[in-house]
Protein backbone atom coordinates (compact mmCIF):
# COMPACT_ATOMS: atom_id res chain seq x y z
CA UNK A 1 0.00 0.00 0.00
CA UNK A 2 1.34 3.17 -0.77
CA UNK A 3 1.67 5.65 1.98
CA UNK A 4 -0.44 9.10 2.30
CA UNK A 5 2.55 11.47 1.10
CA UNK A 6 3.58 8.95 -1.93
CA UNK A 7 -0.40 8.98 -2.86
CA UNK A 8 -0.27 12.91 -2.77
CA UNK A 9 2.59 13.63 -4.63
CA UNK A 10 1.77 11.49 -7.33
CA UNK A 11 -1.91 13.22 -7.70
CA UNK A 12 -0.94 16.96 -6.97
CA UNK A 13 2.62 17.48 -8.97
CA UNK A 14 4.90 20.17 -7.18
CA UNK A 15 3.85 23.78 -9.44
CA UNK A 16 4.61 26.33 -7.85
CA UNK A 17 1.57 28.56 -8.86
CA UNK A 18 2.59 32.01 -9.97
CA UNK A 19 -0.03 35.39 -11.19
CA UNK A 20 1.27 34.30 -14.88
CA UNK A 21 0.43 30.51 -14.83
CA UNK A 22 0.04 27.76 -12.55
CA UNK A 23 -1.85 24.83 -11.97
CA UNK A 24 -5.61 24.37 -9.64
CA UNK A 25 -5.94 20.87 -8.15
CA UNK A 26 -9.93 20.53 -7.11
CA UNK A 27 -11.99 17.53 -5.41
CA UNK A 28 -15.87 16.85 -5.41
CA UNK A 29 -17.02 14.73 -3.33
CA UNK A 30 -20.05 13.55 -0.99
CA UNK A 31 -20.69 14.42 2.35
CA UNK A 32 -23.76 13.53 3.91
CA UNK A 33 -26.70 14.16 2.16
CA UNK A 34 -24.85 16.71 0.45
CA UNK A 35 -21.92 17.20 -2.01
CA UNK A 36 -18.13 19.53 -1.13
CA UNK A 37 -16.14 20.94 -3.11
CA UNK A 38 -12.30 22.08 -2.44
CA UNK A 39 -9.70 24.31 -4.40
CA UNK A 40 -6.97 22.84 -2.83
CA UNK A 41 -4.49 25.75 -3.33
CA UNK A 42 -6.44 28.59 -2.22
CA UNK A 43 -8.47 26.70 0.66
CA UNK A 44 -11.60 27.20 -0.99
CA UNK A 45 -14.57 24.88 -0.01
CA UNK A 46 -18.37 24.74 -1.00
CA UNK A 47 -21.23 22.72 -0.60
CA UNK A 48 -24.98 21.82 -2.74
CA UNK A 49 -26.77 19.22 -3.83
CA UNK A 50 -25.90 19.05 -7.14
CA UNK A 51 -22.26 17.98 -7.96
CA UNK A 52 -22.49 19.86 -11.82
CA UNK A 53 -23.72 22.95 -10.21
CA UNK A 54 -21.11 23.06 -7.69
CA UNK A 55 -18.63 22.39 -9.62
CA UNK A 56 -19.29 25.60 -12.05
CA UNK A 57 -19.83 27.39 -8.64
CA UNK A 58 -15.83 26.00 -7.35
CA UNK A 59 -14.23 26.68 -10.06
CA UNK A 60 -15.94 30.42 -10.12
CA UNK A 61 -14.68 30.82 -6.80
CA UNK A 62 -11.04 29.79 -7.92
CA UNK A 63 -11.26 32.56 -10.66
CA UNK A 64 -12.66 35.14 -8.71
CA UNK A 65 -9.74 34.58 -6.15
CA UNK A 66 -6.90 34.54 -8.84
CA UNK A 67 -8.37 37.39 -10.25
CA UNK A 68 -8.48 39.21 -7.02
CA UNK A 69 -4.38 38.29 -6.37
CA UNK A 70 -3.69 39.25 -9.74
CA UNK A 71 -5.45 42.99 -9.30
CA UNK A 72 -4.03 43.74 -5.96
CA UNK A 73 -0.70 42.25 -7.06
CA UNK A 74 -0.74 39.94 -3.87
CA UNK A 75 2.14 37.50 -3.04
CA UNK A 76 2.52 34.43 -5.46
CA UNK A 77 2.25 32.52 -1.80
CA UNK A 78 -1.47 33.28 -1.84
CA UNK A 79 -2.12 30.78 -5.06
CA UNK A 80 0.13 28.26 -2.85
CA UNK A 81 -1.84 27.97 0.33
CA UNK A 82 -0.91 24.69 2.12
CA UNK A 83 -3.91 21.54 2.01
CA UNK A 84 -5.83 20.57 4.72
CA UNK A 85 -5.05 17.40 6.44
CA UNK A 86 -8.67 16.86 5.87
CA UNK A 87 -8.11 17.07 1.94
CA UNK A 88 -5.12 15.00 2.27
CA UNK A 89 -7.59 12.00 3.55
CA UNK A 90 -10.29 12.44 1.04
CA UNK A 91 -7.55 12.19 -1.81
CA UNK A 92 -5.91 9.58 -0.41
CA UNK A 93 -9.59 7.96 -0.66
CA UNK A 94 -10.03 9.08 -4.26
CA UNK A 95 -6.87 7.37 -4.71
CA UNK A 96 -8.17 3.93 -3.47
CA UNK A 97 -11.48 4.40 -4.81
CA UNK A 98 -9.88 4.89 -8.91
CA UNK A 99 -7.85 1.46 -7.91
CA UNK A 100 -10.32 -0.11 -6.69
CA UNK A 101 -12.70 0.71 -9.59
CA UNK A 102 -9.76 -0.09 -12.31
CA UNK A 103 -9.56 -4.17 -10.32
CA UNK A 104 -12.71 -4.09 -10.67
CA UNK A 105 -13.19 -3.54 -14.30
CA UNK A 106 -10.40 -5.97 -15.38
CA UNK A 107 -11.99 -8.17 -13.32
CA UNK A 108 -15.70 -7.69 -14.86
CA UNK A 109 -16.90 -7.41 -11.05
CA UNK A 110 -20.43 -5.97 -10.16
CA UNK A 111 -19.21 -4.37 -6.92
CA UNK A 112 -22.09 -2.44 -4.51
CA UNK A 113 -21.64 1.40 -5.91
CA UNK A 114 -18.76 3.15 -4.74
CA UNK A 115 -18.15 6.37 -3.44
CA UNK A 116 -18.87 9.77 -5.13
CA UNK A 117 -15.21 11.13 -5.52
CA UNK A 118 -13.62 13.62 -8.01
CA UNK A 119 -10.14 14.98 -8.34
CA UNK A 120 -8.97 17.31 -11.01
CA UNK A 121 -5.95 19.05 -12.58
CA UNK A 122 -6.70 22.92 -13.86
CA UNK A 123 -4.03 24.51 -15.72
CA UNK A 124 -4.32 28.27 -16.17
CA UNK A 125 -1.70 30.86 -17.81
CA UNK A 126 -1.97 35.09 -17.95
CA UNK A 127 -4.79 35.04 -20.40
CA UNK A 128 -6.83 31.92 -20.12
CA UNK A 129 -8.02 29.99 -17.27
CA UNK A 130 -8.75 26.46 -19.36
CA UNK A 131 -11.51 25.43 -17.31
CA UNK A 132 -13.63 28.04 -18.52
């Protein structure tokens, strides 16, 4: 089993986010009756029902927040925030939950559902956010 900090590194590559260009590492997932969502590097967290919705509304947040740092000509170690241990656990879970659902497809398993997880990668540069 590979241990928590291998797990991270390998899903959130060391950028170093600058006002020019960087990279935004997100995760949806469920909570309850209800869904989260994180930007990772700016500490950003929301919650609705619908995962879609909230997803839009996260990634608003993210460009709202970059813009802000970019206008006021903040520090670059705004867009570099450290995670959450909290965020560190639900990846590592996302992390389990993609290997366990890849063993499970070689092996043409039914398994009971699995968990509602979602980790993503979101380069931006000067101009362009790509997500948008």
């Amino acid at each position: 089993m590979l241990t928590q900090c291998a797990i991270i590194n390998y899903m959130i590559p060391a950028v170093y986010n600058t006002k020019k260009s960087g990279v935004l590492h997100f995760i949806i997932y469920k909570e309850r009756s209800e869904y989260a969502a994180a930007c990772l590097n700016f500490d950003l967290v929301e919650y609705g029902k619908n995962p879609e919705k909230l997803k839009k509304s996260i990634y608003e947040a993210a460009t709202s927040y970059l813009k802000a740092v970019r206008k006021k000509k903040l520090s670059d170690k705004y867009l570099n925030l450290p995670v959450d241990k909290k965020y560190l656990d639900i990846l590592e879970k996302i992390s389990i939950d993609k290997l366990f659902r890849k063993l499970a497809t070689k092996k043409r398993y039914r398994h009971q559902e699995l968990s509602t997880f979602s980790f993503t990668n979101q380069p931006y540069s000067d101009n362009s956010l790509s997500y948008l």
